[in-house]
C-alpha atoms as a PDB file:
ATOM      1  CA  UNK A   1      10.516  -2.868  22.703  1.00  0.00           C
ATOM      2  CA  UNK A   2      11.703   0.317  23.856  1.00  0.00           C
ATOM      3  CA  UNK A   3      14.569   2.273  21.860  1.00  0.00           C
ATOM      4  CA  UNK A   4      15.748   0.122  19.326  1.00  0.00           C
ATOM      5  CA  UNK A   5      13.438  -1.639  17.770  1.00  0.00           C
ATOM      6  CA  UNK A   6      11.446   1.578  17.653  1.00  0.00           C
ATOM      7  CA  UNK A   7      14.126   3.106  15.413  1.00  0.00           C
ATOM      8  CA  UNK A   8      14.722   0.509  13.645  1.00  0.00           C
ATOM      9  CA  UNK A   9      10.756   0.520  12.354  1.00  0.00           C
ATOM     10  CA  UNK A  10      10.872   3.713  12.181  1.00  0.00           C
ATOM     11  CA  UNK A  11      13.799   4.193   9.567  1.00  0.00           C
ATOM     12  CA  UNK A  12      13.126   1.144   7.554  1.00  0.00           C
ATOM     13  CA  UNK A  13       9.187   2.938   6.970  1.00  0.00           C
ATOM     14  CA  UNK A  14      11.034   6.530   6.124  1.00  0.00           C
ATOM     15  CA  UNK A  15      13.863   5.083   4.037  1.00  0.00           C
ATOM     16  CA  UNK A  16      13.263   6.953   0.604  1.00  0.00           C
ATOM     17  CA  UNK A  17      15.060   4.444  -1.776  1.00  0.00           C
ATOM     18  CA  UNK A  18      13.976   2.137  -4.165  1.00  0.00           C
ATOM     19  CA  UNK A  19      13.765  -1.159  -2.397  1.00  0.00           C
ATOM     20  CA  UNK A  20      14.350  -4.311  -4.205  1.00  0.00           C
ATOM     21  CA  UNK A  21      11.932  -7.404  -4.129  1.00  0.00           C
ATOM     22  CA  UNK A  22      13.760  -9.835  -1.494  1.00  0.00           C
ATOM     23  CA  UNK A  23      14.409  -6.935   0.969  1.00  0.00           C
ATOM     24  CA  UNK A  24      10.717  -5.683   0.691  1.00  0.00           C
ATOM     25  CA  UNK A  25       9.829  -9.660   1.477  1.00  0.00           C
ATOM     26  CA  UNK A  26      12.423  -9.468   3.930  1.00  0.00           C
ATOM     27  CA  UNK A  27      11.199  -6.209   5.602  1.00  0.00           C
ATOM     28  CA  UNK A  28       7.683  -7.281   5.426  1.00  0.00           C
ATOM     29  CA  UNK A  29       8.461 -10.162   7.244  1.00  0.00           C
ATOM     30  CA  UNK A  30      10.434  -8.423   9.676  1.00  0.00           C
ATOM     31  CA  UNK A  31       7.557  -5.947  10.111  1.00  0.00           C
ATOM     32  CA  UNK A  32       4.701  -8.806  10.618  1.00  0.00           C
ATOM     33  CA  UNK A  33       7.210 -10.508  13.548  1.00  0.00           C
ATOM     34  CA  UNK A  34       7.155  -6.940  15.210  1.00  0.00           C
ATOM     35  CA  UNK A  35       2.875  -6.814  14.821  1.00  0.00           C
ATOM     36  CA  UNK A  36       3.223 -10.407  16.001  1.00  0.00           C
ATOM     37  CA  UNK A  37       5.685  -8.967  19.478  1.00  0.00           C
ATOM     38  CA  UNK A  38       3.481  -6.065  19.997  1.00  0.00           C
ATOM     39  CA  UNK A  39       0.283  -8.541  20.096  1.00  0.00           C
ATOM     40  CA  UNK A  40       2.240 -10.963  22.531  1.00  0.00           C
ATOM     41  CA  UNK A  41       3.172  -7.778  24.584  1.00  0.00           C
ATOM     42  CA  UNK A  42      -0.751  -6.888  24.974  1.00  0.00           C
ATOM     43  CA  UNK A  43      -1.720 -10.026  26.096  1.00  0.00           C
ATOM     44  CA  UNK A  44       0.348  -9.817  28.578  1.00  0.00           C
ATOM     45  CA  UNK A  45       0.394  -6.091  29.423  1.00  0.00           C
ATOM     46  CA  UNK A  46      -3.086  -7.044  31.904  1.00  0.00           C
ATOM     47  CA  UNK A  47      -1.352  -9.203  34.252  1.00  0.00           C
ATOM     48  CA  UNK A  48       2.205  -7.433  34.095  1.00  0.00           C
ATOM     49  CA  UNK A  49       0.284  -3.986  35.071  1.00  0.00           C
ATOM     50  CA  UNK A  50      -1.183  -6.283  38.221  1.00  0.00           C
ATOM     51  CA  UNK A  51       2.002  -7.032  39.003  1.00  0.00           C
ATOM     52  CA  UNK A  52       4.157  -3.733  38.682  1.00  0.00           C
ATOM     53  CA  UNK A  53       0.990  -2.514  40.946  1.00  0.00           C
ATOM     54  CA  UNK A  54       1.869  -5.043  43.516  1.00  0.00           C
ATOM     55  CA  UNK A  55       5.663  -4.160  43.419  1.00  0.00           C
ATOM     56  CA  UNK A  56       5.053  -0.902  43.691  1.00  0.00           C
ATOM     57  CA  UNK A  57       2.399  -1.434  46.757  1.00  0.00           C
ATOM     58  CA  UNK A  58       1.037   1.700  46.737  1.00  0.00           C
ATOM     59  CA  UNK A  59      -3.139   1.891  46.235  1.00  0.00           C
ATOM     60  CA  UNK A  60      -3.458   5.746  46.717  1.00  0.00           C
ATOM     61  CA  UNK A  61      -1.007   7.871  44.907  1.00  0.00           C
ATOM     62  CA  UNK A  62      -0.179   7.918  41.610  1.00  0.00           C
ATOM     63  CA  UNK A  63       1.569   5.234  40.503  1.00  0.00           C
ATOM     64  CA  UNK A  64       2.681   7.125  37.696  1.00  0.00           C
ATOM     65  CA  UNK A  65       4.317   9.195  40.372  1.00  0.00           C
ATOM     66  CA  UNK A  66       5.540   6.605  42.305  1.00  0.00           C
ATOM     67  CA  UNK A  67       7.334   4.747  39.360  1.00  0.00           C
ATOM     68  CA  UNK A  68       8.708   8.459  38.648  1.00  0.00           C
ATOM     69  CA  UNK A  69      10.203   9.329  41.812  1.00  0.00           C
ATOM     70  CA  UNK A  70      11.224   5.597  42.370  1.00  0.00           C
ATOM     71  CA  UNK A  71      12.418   5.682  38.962  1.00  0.00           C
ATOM     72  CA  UNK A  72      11.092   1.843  38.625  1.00  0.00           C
ATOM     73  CA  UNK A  73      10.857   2.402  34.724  1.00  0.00           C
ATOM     74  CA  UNK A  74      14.901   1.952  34.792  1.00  0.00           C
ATOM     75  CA  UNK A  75      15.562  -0.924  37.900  1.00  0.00           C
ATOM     76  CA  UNK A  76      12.442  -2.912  37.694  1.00  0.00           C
ATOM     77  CA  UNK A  77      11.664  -5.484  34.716  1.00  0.00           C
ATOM     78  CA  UNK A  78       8.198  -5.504  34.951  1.00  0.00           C
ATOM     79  CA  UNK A  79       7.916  -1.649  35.226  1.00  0.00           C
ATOM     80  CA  UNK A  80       9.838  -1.138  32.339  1.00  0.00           C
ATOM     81  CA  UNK A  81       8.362  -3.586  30.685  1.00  0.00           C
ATOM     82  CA  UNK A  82       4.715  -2.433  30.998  1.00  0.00           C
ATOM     83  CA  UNK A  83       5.851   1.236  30.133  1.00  0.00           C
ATOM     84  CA  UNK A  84       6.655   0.409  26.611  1.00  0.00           C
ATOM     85  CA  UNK A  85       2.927   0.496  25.557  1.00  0.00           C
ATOM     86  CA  UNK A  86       3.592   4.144  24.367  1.00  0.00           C
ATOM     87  CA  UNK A  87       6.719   3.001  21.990  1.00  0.00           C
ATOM     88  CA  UNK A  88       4.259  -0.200  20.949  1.00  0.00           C
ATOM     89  CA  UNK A  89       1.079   1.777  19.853  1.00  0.00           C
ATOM     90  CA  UNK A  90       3.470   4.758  18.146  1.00  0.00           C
ATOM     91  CA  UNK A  91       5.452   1.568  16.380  1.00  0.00           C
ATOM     92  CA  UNK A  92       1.800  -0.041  15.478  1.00  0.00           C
ATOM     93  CA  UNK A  93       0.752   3.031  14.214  1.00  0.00           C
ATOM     94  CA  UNK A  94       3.624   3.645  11.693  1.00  0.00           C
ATOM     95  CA  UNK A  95       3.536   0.177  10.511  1.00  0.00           C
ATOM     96  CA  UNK A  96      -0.247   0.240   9.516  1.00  0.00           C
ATOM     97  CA  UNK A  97       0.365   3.870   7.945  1.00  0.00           C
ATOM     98  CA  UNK A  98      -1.457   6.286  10.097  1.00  0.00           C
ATOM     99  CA  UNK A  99       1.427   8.307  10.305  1.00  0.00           C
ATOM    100  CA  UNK A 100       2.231  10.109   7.023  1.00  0.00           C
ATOM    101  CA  UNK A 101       5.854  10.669   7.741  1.00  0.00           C
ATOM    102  CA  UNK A 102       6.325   6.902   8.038  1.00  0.00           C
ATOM    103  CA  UNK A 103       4.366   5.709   4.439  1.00  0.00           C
ATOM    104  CA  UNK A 104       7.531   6.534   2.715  1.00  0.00           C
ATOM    105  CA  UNK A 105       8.149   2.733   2.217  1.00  0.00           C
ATOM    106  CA  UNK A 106       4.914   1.415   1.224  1.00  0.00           C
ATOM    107  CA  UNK A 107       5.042   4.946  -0.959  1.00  0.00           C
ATOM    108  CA  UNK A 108       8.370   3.630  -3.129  1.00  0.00           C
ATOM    109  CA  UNK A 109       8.043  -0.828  -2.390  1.00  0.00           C
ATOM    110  CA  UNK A 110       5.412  -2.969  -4.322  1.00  0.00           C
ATOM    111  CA  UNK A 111       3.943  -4.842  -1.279  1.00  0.00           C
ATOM    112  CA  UNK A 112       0.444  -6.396  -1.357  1.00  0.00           C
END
């Protein structure tokens, strides 16, 4: 979720070209499977924060401070995993057009 796929939605969404039919379909789709992701990662973003809690096993500092110094966002799966919510909403938010810099394809495609 993190990096990548970010980029990736983000350039296809400021890519100022005309865009042919099929790859408009084709990045539509492609855009709809990364909605679909970032849906699947919610639903499960509840019981993965439970559980990166747990790991952790700290009640009274920080755990934002604790995954920090611990630096649990890089070694631990589940960490890392629940701390790209931040990439997920900004990627979310380009793809339904709240952010102006990233309209540039539904601007120049004819997508419904």
């Amino acid at each position: 979720m993190r990096g990548d796929l970010y980029v990736t939605v983000d350039s296809i969404l400021t890519y100022n070209a005309l865009i042919s039919a099929q790859d408009c379909s084709t990045i539509s789709n492609f855009l709809k499977q990364v909605v679909n992701l970032s849906l699947k990662w919610m639903n499960v973003a509840i019981s993965t924060y439970q559980a990166m809690r747990k790991e952790i096993g700290v009640n009274n500092v920080s755990y934002l401070e604790e995954i920090r110094s611990r630096r649990l966002h890089v070694t631990s799966r589940i960490t890392s995993l629940y701390m790209c919510g931040y990439e997920v909403f900004l990627t979310l938010k380009s793809i339904f057009g709240c952010d102006k810099r990233c309209t540039t394809f539904y601007e120049v495609s004819k997508i419904e």
